[in-house]
C-alpha atoms as a PDB file:
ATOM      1  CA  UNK A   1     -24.937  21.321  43.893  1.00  0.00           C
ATOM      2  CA  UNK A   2     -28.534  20.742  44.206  1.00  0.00           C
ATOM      3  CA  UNK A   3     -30.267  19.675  40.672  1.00  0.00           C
ATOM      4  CA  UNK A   4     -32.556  22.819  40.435  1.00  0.00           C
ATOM      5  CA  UNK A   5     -29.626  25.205  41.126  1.00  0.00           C
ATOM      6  CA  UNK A   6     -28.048  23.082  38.713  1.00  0.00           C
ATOM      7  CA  UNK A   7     -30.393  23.250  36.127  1.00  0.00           C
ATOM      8  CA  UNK A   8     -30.637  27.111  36.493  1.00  0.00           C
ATOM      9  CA  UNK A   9     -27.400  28.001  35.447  1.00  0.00           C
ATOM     10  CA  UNK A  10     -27.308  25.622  32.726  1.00  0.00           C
ATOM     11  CA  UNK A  11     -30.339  27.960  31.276  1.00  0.00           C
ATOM     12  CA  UNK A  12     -29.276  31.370  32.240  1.00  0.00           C
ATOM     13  CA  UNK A  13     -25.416  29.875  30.208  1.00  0.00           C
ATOM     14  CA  UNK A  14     -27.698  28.807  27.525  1.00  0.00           C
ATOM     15  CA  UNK A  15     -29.277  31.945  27.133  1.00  0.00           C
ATOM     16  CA  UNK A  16     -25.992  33.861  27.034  1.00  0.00           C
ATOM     17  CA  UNK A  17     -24.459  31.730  24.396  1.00  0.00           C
ATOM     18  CA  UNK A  18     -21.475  30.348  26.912  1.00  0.00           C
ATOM     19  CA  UNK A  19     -22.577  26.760  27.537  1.00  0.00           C
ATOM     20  CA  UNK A  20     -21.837  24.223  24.829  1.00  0.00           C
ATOM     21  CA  UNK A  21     -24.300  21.841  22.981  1.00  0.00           C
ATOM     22  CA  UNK A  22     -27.542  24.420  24.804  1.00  0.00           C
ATOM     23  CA  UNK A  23     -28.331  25.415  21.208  1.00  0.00           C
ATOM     24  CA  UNK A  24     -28.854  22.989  18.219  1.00  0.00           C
ATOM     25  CA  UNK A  25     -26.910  25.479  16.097  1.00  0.00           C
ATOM     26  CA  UNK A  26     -23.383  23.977  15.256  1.00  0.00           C
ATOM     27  CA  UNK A  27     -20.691  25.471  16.713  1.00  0.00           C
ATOM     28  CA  UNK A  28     -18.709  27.261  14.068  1.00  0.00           C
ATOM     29  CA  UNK A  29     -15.166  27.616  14.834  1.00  0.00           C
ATOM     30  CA  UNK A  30     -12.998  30.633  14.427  1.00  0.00           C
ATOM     31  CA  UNK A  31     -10.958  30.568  10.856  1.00  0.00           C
ATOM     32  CA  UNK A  32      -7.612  30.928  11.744  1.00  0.00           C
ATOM     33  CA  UNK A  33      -6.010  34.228  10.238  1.00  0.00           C
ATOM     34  CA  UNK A  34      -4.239  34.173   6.599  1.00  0.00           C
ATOM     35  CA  UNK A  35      -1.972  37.678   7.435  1.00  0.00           C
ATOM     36  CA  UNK A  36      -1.343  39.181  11.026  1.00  0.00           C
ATOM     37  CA  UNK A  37      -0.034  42.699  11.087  1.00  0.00           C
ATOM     38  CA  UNK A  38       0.321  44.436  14.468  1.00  0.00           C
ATOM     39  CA  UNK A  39      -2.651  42.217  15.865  1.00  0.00           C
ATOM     40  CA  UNK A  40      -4.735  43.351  12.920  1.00  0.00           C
ATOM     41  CA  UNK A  41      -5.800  40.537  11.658  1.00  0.00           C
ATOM     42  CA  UNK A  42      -7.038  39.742   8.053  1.00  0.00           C
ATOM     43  CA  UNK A  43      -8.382  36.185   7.192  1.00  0.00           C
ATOM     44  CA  UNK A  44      -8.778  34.187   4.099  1.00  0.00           C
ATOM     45  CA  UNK A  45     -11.776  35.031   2.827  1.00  0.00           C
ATOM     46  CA  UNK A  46     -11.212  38.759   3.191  1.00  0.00           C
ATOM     47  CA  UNK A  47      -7.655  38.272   1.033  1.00  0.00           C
ATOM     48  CA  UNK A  48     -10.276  36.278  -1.413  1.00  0.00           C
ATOM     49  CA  UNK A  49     -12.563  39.480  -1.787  1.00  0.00           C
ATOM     50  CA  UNK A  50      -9.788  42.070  -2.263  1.00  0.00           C
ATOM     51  CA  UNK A  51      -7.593  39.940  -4.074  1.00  0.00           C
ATOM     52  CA  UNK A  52     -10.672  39.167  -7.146  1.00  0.00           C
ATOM     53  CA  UNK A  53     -11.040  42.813  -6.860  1.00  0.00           C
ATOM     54  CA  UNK A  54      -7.735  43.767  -7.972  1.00  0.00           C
ATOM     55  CA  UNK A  55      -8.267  41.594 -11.374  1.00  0.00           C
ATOM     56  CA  UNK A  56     -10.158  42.467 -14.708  1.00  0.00           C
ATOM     57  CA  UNK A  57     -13.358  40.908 -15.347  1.00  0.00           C
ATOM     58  CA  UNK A  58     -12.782  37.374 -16.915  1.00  0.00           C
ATOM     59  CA  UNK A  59      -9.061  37.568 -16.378  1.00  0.00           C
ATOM     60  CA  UNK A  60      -7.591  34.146 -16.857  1.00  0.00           C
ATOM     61  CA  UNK A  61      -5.295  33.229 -15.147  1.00  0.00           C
ATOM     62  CA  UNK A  62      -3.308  29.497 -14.698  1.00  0.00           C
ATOM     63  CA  UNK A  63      -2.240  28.206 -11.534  1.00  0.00           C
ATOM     64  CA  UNK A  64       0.847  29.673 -10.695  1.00  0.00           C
ATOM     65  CA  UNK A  65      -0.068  33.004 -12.559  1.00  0.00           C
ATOM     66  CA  UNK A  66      -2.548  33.327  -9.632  1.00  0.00           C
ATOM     67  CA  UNK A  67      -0.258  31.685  -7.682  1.00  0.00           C
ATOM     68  CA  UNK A  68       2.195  34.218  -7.870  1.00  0.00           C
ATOM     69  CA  UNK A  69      -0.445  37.185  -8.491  1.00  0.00           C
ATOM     70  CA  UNK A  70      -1.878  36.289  -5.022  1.00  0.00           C
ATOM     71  CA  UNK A  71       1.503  36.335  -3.411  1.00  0.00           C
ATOM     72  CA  UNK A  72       2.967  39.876  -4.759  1.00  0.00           C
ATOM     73  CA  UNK A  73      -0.642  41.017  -3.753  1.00  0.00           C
ATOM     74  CA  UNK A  74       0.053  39.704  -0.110  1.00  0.00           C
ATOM     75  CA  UNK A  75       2.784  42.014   0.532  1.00  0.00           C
ATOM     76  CA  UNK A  76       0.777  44.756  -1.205  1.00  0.00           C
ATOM     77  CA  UNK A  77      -1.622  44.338   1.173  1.00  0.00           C
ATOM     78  CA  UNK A  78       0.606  43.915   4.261  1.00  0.00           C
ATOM     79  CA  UNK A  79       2.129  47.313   3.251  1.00  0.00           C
ATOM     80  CA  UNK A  80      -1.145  49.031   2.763  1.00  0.00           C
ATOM     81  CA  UNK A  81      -2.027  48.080   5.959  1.00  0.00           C
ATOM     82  CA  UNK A  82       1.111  48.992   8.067  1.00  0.00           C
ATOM     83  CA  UNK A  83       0.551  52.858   5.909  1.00  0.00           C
ATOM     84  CA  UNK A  84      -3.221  52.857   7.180  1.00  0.00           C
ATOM     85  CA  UNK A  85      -1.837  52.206  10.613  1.00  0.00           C
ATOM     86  CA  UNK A  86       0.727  54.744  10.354  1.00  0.00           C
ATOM     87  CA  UNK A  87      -2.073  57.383   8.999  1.00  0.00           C
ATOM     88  CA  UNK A  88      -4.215  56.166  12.296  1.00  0.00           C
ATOM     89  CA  UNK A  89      -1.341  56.799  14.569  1.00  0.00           C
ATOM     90  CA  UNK A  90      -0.378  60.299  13.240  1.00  0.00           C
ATOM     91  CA  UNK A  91      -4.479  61.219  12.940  1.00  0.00           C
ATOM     92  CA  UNK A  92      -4.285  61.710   9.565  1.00  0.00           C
ATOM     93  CA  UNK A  93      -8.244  62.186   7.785  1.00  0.00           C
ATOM     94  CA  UNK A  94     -10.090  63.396   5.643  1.00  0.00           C
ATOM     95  CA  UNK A  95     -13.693  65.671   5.437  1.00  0.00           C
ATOM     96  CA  UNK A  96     -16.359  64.368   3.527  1.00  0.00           C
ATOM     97  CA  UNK A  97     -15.918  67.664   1.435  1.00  0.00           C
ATOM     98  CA  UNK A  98     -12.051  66.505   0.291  1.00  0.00           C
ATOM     99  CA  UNK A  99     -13.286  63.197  -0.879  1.00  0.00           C
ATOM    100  CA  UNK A 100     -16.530  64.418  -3.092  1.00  0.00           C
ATOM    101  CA  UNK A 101     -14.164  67.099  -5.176  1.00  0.00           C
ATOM    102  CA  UNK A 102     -11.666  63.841  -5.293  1.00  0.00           C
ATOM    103  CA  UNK A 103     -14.336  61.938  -6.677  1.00  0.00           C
ATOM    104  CA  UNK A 104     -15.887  63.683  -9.164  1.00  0.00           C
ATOM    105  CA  UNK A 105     -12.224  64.923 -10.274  1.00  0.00           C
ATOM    106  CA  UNK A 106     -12.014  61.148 -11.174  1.00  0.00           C
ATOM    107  CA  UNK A 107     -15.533  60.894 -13.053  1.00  0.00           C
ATOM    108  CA  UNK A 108     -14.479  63.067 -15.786  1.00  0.00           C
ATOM    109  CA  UNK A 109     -11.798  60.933 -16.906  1.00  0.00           C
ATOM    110  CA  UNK A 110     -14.657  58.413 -17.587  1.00  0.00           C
ATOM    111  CA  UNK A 111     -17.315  59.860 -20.129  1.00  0.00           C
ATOM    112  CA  UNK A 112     -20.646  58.671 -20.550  1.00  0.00           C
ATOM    113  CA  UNK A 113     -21.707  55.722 -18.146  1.00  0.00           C
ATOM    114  CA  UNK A 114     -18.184  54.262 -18.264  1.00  0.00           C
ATOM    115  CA  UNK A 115     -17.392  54.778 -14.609  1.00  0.00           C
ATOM    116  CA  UNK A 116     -20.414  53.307 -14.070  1.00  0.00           C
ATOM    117  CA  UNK A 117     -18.873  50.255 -16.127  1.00  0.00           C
ATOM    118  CA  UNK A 118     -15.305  50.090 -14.138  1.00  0.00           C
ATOM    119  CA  UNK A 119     -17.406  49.658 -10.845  1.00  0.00           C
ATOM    120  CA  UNK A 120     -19.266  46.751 -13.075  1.00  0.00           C
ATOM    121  CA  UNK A 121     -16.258  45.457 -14.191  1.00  0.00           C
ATOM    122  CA  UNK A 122     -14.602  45.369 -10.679  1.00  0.00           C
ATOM    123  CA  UNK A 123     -17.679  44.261  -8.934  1.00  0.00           C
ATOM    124  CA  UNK A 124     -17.687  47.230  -6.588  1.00  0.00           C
ATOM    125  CA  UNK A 125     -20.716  49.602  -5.412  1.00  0.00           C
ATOM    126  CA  UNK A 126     -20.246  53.759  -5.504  1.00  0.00           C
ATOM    127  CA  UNK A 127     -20.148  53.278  -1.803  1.00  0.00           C
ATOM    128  CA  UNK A 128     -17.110  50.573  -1.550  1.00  0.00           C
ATOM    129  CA  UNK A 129     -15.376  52.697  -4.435  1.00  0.00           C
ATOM    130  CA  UNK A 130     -15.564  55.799  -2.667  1.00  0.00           C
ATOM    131  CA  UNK A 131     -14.308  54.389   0.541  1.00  0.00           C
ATOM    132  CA  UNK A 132     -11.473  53.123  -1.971  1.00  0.00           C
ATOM    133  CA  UNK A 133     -10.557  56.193  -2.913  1.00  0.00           C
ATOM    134  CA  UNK A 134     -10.942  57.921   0.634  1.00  0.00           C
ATOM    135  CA  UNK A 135      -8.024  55.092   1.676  1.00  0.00           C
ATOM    136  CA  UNK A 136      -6.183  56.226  -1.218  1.00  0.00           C
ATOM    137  CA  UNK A 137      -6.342  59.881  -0.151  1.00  0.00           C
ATOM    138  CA  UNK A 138      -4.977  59.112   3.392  1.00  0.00           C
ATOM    139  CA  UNK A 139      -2.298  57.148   2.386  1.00  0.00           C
ATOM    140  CA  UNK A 140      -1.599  60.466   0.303  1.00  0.00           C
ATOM    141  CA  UNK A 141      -1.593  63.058   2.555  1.00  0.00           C
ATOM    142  CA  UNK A 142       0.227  60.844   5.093  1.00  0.00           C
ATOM    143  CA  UNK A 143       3.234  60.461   2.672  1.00  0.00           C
ATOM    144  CA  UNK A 144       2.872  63.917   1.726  1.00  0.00           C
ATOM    145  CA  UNK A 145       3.315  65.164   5.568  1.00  0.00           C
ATOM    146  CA  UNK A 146       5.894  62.340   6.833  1.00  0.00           C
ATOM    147  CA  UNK A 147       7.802  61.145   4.280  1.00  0.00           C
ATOM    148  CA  UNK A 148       7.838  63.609   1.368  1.00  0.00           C
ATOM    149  CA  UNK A 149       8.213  67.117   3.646  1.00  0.00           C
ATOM    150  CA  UNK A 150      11.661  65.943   3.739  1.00  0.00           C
ATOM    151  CA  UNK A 151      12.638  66.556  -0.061  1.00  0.00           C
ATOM    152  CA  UNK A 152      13.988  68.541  -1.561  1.00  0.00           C
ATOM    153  CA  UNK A 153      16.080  69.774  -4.629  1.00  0.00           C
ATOM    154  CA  UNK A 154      18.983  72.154  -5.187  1.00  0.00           C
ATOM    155  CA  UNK A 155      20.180  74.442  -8.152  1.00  0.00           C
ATOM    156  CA  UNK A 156      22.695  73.062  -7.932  1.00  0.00           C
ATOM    157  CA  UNK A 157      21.915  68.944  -8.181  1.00  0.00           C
ATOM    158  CA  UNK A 158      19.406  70.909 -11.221  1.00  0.00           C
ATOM    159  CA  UNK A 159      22.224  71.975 -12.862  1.00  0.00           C
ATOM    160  CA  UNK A 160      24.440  68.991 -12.493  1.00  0.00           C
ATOM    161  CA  UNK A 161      21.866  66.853 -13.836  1.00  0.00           C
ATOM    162  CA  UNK A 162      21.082  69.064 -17.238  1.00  0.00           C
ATOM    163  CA  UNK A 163      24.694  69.045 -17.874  1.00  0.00           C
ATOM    164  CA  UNK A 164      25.337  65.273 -17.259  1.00  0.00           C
ATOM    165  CA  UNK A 165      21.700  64.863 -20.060  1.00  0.00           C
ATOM    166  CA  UNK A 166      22.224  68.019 -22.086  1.00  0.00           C
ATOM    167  CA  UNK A 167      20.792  66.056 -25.159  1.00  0.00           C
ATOM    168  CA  UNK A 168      17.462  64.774 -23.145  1.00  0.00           C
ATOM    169  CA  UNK A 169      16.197  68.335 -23.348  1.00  0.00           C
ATOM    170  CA  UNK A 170      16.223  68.956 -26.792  1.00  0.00           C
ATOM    171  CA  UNK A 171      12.687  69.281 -28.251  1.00  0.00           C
ATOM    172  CA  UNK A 172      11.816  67.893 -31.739  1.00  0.00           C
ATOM    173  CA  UNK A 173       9.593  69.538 -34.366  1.00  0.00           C
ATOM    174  CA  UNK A 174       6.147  68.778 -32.908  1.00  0.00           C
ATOM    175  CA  UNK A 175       2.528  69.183 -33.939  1.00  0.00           C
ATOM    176  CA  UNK A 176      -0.895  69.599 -32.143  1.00  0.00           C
ATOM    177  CA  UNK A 177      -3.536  68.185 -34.005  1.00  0.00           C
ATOM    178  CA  UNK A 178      -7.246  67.144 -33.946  1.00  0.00           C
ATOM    179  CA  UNK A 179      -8.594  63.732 -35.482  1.00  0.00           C
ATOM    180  CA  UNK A 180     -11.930  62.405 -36.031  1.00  0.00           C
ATOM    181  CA  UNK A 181     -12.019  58.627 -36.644  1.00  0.00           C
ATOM    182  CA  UNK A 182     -15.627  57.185 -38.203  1.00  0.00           C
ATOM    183  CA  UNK A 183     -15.823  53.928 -39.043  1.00  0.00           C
ATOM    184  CA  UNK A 184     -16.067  53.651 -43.025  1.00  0.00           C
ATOM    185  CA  UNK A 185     -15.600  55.448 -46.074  1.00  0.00           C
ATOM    186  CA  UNK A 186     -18.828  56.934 -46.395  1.00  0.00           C
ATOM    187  CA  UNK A 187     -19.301  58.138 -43.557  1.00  0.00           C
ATOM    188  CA  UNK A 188     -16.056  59.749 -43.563  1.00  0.00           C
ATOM    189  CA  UNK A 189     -16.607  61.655 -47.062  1.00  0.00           C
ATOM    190  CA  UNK A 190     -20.242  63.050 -45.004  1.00  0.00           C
ATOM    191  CA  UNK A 191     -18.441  64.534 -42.341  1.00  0.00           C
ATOM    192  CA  UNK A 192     -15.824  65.495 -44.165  1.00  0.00           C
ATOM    193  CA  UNK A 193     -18.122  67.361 -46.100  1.00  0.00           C
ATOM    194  CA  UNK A 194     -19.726  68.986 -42.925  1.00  0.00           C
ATOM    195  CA  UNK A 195     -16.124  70.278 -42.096  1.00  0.00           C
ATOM    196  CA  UNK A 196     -15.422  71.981 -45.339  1.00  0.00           C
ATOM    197  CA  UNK A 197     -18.709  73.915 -44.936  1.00  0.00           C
ATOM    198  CA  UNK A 198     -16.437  75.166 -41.952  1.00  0.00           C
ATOM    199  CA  UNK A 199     -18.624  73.334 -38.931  1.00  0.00           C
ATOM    200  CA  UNK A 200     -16.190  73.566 -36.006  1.00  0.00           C
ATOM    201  CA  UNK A 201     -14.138  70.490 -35.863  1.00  0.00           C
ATOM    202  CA  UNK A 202     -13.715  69.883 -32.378  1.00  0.00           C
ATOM    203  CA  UNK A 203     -18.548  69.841 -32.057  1.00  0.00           C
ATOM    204  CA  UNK A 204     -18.018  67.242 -35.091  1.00  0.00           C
ATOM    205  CA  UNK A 205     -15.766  65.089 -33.338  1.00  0.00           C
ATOM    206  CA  UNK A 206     -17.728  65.042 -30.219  1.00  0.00           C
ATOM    207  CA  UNK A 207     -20.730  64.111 -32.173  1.00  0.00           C
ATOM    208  CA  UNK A 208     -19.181  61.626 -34.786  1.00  0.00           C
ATOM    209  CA  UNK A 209     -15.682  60.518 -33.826  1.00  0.00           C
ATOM    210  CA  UNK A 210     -15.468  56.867 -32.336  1.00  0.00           C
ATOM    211  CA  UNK A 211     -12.344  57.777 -30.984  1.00  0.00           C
ATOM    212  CA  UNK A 212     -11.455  58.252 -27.260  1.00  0.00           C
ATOM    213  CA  UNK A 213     -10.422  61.804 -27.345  1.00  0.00           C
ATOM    214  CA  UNK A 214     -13.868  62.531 -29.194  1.00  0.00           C
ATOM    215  CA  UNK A 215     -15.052  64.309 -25.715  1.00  0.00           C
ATOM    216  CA  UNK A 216     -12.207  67.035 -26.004  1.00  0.00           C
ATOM    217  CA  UNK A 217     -12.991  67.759 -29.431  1.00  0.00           C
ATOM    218  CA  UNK A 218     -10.253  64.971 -31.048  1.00  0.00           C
ATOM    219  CA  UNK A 219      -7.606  66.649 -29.445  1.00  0.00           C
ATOM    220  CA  UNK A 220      -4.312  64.840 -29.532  1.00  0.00           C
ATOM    221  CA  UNK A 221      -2.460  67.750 -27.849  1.00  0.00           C
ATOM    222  CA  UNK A 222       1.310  68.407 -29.024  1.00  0.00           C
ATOM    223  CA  UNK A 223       3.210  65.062 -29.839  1.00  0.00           C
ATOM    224  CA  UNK A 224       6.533  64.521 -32.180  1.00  0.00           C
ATOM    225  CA  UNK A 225       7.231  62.250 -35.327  1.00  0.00           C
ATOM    226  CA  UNK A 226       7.455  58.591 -34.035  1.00  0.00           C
ATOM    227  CA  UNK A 227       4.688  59.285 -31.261  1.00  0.00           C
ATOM    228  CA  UNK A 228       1.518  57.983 -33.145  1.00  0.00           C
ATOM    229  CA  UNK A 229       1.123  55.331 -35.934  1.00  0.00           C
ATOM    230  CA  UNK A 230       2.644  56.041 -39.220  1.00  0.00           C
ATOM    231  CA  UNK A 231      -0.442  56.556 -40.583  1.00  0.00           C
ATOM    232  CA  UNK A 232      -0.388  60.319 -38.533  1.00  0.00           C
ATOM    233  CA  UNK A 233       3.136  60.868 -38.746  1.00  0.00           C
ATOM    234  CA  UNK A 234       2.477  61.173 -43.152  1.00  0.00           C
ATOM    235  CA  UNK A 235      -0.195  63.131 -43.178  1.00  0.00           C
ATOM    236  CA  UNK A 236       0.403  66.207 -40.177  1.00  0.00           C
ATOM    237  CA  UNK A 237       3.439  67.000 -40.454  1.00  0.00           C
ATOM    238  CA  UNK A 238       3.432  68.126 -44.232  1.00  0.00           C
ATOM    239  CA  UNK A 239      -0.232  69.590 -43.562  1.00  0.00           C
ATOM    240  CA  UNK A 240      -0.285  73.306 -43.351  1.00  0.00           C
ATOM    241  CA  UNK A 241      -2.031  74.712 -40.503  1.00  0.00           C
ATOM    242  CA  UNK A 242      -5.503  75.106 -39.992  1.00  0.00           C
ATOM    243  CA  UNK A 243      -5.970  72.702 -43.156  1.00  0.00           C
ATOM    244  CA  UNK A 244      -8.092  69.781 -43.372  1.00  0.00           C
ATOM    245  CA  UNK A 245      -6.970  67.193 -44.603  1.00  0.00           C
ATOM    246  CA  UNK A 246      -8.364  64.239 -46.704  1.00  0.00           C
ATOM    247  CA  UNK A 247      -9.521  60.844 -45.044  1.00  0.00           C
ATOM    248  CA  UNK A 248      -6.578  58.946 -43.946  1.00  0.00           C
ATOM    249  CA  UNK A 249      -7.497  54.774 -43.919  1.00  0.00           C
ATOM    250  CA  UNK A 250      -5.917  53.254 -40.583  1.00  0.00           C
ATOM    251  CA  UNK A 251      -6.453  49.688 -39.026  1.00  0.00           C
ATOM    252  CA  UNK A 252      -8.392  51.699 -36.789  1.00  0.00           C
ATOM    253  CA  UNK A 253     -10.576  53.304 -39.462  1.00  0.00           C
ATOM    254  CA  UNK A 254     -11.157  56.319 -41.313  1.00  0.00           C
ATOM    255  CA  UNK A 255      -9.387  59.518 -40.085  1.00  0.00           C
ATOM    256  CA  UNK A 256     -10.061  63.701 -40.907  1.00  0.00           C
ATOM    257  CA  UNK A 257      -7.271  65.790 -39.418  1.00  0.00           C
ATOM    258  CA  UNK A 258      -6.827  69.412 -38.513  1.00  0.00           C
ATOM    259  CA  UNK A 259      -3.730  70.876 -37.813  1.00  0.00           C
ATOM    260  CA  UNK A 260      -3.784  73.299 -35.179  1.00  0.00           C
ATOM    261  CA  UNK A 261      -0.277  74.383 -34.573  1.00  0.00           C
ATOM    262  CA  UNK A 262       3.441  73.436 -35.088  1.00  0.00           C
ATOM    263  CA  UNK A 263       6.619  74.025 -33.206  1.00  0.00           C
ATOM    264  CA  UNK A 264       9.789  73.870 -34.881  1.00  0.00           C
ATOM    265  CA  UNK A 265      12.845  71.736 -33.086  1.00  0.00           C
ATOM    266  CA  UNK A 266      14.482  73.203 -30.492  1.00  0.00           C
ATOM    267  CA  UNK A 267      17.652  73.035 -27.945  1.00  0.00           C
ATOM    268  CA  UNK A 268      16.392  74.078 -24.803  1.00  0.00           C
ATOM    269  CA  UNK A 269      18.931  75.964 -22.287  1.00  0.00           C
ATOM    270  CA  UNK A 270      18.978  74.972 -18.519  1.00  0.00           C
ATOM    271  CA  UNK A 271      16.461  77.791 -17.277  1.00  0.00           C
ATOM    272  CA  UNK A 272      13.646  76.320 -19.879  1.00  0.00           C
ATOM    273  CA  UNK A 273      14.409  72.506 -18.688  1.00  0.00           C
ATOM    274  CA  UNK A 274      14.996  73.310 -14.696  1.00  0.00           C
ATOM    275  CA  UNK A 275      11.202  72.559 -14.198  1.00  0.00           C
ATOM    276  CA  UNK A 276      10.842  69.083 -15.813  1.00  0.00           C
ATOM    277  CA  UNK A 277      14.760  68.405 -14.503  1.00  0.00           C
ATOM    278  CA  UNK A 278      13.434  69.200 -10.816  1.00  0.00           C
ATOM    279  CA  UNK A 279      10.506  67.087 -11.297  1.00  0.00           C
ATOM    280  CA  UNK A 280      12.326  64.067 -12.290  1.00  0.00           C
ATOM    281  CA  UNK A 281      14.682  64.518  -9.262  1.00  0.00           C
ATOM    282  CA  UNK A 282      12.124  65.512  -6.620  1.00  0.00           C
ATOM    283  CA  UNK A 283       9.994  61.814  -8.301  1.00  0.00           C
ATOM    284  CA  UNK A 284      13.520  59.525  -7.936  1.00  0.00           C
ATOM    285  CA  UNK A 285      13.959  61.177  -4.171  1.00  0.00           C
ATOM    286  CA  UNK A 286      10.609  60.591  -3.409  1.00  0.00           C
ATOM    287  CA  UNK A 287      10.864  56.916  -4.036  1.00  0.00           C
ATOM    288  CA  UNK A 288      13.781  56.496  -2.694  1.00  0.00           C
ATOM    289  CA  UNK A 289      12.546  58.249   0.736  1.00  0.00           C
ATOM    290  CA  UNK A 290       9.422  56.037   0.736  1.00  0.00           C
ATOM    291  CA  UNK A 291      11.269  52.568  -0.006  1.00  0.00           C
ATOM    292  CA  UNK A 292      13.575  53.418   3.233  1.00  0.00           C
ATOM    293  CA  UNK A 293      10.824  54.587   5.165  1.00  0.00           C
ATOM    294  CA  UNK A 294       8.466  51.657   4.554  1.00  0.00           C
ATOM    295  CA  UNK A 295      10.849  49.583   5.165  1.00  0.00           C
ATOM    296  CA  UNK A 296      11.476  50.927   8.617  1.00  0.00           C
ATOM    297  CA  UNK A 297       7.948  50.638   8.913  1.00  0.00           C
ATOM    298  CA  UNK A 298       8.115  46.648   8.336  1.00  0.00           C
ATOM    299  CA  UNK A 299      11.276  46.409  10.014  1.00  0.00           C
ATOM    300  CA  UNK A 300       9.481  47.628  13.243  1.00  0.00           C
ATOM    301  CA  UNK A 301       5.837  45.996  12.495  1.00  0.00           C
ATOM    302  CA  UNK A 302       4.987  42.311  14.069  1.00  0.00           C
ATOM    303  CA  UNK A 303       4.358  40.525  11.026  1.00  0.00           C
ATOM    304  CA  UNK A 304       2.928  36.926  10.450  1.00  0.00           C
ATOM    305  CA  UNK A 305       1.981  34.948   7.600  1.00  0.00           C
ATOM    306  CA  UNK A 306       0.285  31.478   7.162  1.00  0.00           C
ATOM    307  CA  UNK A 307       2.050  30.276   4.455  1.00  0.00           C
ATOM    308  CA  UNK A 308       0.906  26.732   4.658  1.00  0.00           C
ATOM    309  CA  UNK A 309      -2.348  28.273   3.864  1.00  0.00           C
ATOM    310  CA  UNK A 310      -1.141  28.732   0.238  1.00  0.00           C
ATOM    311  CA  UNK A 311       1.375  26.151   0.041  1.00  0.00           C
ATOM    312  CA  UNK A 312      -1.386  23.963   0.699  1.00  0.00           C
ATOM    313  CA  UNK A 313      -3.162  25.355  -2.020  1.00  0.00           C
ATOM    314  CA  UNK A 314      -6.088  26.662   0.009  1.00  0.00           C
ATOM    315  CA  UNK A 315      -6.278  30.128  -1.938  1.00  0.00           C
ATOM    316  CA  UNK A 316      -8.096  29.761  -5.326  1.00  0.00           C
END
């Protein structure tokens, strides 16, 4: 080939990145893949990302509890993706409509700036949590359409079960009360002096209670003896209803309780347990169906790990 022809096409392959050793720019070689899954391939450093994602902030951890930590995540992983190709097969999505109501149905459950703390915490942006969650929604109404359409429950598996756990249905005396927890004594007798001036309990709470249910007024909803720490348990269920009671010392601090209602024990019949007995057989069926079907699903998937990747302790 003549030199000038020759020197042509080394520039015109230099230009379009195919000829070796044209650019000064090492050459960076392709990592090989950590997880292969249908041809979908997911390296190390993508593993790395998720994987720190999925742990608390400044969660230690020795070597082989990462170890083993990074391998039960593997297979997480692994089965997420086989669902998410599943849910791309079947054409299963979501409007951008379906994931907002999702999303701020999740934001109440954290008051005050601490959802803004989780994503902190996790290291995540509102964008990469609400993609998160949009995942999670697929993988929901996939499992809801292919796997879970197929359950169901009869009267008479209902009935078989309340008579084989006739005793599991009986309901014990129970109380629904309100706390609100300050932090010492004197603070306590102040607001417990705001109370008996008959302030509403559950706008005290939310202003002065350091406890957790503070935003719904210290609501601890119905619960029975044994449910809370002693400390509750001594005081509500002698206290007459709609009586205030005096401060109560925990480890946790200085309580006021209200009592808002009580129900007295009771021995349910098989109409009034039906509903939570149909629920607890519709949740075991439900797992059962999606063990066997996700295990078809790996069963059928092309699967491949690089193991000497963490054997050679490569993952940190």
């Amino acid at each position: 080939m003549h030199r000038t022809h020759l020197r042509i096409l080394t520039l015109l392959l230099c230009l379009f990145g195919l000829a070796a050793g044209c650019s000064s720019e090492p050459v960076v070689e392709a990592l090989p893949a950590l997880i292969v899954i249908n041809e979908q391939e997911i390296t190390k450093a993508d593993f790395l990302v998720e994987f720190e994602q999925s742990l608390q902030k400044d969660q230690q951890l020795s070597g082989i509890e990462r170890e083993e930590l990074q391998r039960s995540f593997l297979v997480q992983l692994i089965d997420r993706e086989l669902i998410h190709g599943e849910a791309r097969r079947l054409n299963i999505a979501l409007t951008d409509a379906d994931v907002e109501v999702a999303l701020q149905g999740y934001r109440q459950d954290y008051p005050g700036s601490s959802f803004e703390e989780m994503l902190a915490e996790r290291g995540l942006t509102l964008k990469a949590w609400r993609e998160e969650l949009k995942e999670s929604l697929i993988m929901e109404k996939l499992l809801e359409q292919a796997v879970y359409s197929m359950v169901s429950v009869s009267d008479e598996e209902v009935a078989a079960y309340f008579k084989a756990n006739r005793d599991q249905f009986d309901r014990p005396e129970q109380v629904r009360a309100r706390q609100l927890v300050v932090a010492d004594e004197a603070e306590g007798q102040e607001v417990l002096g705001m109370l008996r001036q008959e302030r509403s309990f559950a706008e005290v709470a939310a202003e002065y209670s350091l406890s957790p249910d503070a935003e719904q007024g210290g609501d601890l909803g119905f619960f029975g003896r044994g449910e809370m720490p002693p400390e509750f348990d001594a005081i509500v269920f002698d206290l007459p209803v709609k009586r205030l009671s005096d401060l109560v010392k925990s480890e946790y601090g200085y309580h006021i309780f209200l009592v808002e209602e009580k129900r007295k024990a009771k021995r349910r019949n098989k109409k009034e347990a039906s509903e939570e007995i149909r629920a607890i057989l519709e949740g075991r069926k439900k797992e059962e169906v999606y063990l066997a079907w996700l295990q078809d699903m790996r069963a059928r998937a092309v699967i491949s790990v690089d193991w000497a990747q963490l054997e050679k302790n490569e993952i940190k």
